[in-house]
N, C-alpha and C. Protein backbone atom coordinates (compact mmCIF):
# COMPACT_ATOMS: atom_id res chain seq x y z
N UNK A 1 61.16 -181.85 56.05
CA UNK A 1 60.30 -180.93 56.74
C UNK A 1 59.59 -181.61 57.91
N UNK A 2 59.66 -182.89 57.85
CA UNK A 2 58.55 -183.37 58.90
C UNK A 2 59.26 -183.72 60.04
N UNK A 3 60.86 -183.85 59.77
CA UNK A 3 61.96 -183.87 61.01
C UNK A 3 61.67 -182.45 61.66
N UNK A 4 61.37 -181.83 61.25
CA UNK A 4 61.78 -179.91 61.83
C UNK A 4 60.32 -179.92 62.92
N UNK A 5 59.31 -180.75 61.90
CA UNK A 5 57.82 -180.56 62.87
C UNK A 5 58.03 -181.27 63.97
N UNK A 6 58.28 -182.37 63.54
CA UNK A 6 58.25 -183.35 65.40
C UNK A 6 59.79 -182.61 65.72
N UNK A 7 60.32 -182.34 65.80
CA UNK A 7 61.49 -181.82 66.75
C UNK A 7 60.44 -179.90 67.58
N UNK A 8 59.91 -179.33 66.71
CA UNK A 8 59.11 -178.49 67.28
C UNK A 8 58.37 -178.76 67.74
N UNK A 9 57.41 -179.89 67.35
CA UNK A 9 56.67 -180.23 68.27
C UNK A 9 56.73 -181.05 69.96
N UNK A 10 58.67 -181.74 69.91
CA UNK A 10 58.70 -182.12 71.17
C UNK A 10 59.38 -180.93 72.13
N UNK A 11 59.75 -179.97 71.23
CA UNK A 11 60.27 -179.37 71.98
C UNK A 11 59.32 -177.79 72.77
N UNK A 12 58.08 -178.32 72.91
CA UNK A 12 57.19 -178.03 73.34
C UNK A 12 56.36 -178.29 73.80
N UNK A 13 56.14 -179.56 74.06
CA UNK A 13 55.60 -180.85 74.81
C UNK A 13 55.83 -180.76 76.30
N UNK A 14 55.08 -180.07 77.16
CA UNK A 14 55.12 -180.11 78.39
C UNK A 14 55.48 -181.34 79.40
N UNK A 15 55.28 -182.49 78.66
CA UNK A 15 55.38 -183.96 78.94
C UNK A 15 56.93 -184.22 78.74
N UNK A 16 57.74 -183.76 78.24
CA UNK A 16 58.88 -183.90 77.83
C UNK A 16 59.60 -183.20 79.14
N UNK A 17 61.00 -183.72 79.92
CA UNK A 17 61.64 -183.32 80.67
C UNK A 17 62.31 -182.05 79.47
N UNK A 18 62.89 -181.22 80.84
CA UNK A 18 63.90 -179.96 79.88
C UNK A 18 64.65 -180.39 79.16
N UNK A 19 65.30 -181.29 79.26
CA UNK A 19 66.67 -181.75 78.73
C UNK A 19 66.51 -182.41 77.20
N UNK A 20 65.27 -182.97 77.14
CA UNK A 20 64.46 -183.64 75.98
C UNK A 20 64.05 -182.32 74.92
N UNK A 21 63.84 -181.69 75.94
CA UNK A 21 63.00 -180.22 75.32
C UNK A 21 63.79 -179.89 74.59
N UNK A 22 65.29 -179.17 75.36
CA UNK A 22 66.03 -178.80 74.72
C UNK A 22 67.40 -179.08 73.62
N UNK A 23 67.15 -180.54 73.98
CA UNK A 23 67.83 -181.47 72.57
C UNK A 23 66.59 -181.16 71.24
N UNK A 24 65.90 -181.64 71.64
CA UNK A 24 64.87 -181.22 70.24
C UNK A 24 64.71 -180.05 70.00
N UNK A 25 64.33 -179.02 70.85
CA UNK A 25 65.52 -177.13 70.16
C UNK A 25 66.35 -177.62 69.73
N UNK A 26 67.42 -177.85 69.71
CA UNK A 26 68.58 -177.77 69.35
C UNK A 26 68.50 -178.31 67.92
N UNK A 27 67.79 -179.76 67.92
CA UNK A 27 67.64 -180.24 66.66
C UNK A 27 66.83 -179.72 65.80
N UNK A 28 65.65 -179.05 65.95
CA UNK A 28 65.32 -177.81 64.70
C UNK A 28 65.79 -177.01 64.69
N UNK A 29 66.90 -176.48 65.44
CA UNK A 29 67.66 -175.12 64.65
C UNK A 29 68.93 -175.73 63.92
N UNK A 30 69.31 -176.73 63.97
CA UNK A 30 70.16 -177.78 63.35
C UNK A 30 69.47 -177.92 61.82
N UNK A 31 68.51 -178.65 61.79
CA UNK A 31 67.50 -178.66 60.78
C UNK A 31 67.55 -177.42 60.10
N UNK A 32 66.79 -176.02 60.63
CA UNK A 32 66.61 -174.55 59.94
C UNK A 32 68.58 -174.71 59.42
N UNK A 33 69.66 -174.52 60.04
CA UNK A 33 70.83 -174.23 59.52
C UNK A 33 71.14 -175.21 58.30
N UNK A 34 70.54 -176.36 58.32
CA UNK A 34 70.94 -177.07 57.09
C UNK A 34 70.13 -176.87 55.80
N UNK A 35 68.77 -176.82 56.51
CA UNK A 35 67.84 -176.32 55.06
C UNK A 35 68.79 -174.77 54.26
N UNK A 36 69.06 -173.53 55.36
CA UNK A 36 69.79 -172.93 54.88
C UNK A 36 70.64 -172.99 53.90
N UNK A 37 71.58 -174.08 54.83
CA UNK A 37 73.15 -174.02 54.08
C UNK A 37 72.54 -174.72 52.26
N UNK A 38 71.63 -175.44 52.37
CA UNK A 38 71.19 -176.25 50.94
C UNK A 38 70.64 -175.01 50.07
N UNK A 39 70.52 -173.92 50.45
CA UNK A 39 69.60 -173.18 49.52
C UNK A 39 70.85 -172.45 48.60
N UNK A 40 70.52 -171.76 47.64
CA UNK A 40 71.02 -170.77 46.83
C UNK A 40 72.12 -170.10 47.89
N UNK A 41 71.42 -169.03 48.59
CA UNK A 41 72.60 -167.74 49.18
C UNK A 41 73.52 -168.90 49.80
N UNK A 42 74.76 -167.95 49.52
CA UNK A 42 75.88 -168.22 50.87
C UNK A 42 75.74 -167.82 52.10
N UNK A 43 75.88 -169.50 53.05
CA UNK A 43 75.53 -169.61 54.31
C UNK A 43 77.31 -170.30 54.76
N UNK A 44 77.69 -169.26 55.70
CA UNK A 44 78.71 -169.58 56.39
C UNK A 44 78.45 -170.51 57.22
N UNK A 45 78.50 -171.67 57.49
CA UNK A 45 78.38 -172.87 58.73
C UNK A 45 78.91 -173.08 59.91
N UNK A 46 80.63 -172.15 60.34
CA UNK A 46 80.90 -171.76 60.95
C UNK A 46 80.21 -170.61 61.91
N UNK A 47 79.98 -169.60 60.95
CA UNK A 47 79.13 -168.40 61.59
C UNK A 47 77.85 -169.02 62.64
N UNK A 48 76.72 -170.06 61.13
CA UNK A 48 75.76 -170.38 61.84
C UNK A 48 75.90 -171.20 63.02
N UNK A 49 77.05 -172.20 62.70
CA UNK A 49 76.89 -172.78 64.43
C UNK A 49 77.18 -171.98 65.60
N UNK A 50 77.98 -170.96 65.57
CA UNK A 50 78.19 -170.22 66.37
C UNK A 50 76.64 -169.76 67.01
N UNK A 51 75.56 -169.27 66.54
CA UNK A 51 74.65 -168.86 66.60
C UNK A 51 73.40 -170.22 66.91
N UNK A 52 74.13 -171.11 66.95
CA UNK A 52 73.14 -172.41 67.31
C UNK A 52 72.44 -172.29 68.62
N UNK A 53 73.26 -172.01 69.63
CA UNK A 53 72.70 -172.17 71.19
C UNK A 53 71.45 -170.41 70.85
N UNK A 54 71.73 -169.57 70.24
CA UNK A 54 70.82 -168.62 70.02
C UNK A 54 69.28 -168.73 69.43
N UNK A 55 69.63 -169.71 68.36
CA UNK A 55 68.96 -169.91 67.38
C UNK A 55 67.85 -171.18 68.17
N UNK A 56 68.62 -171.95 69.31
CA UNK A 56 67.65 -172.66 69.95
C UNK A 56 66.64 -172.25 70.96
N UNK A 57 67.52 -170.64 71.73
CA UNK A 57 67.01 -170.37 72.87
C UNK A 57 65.49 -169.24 72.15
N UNK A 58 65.73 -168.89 70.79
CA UNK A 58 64.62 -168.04 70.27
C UNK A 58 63.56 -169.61 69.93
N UNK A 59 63.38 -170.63 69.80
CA UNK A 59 62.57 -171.63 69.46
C UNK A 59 62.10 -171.86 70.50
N UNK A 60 62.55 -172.30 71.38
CA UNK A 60 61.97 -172.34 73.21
C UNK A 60 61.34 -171.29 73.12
N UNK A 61 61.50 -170.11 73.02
CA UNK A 61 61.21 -168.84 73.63
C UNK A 61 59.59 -168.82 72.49
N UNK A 62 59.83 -168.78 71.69
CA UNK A 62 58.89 -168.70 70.39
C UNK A 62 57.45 -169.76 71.18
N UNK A 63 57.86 -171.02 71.86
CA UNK A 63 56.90 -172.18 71.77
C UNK A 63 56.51 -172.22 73.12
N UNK A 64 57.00 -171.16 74.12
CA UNK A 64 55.94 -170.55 75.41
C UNK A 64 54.88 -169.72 75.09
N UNK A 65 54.00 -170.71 75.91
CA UNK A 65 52.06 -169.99 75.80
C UNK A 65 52.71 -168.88 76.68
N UNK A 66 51.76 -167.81 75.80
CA UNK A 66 51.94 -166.29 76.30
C UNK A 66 50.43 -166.37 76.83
């Protein structure tokens, strides 16, 4: 859990270039798909990576001051 926080937390770090930003998106929705795939329900891994670049651009989107 504390990989998922500092990856949210750099990937919201104004100090961080985009590219930094958006490797660390990438790596908590990496993180969220694996906690997934470990739980009980069936999690397709195929499906979810498909949905990775989605699943990063809603975390960016989520961690802009409104």
């Amino acid at each position: 859990m504390e990989e998922l926080r500092e990856s949210i937390k750099t990937a919201g770090d104004a100090d961080y270039s985009d590219e930094v930003r958006r490797t660390a998106a990438v790596a908590a929705a990496l993180t969220v798909i694996a906690y997934k795939a470990s739980g009980a329900d069936s999690t397709n891994l195929s499906v979810e990576m498909t949905r990775l670049s989605t699943y990063t651009d809603q975390i960016q989107e989520a961690l802009k001051v409104k």
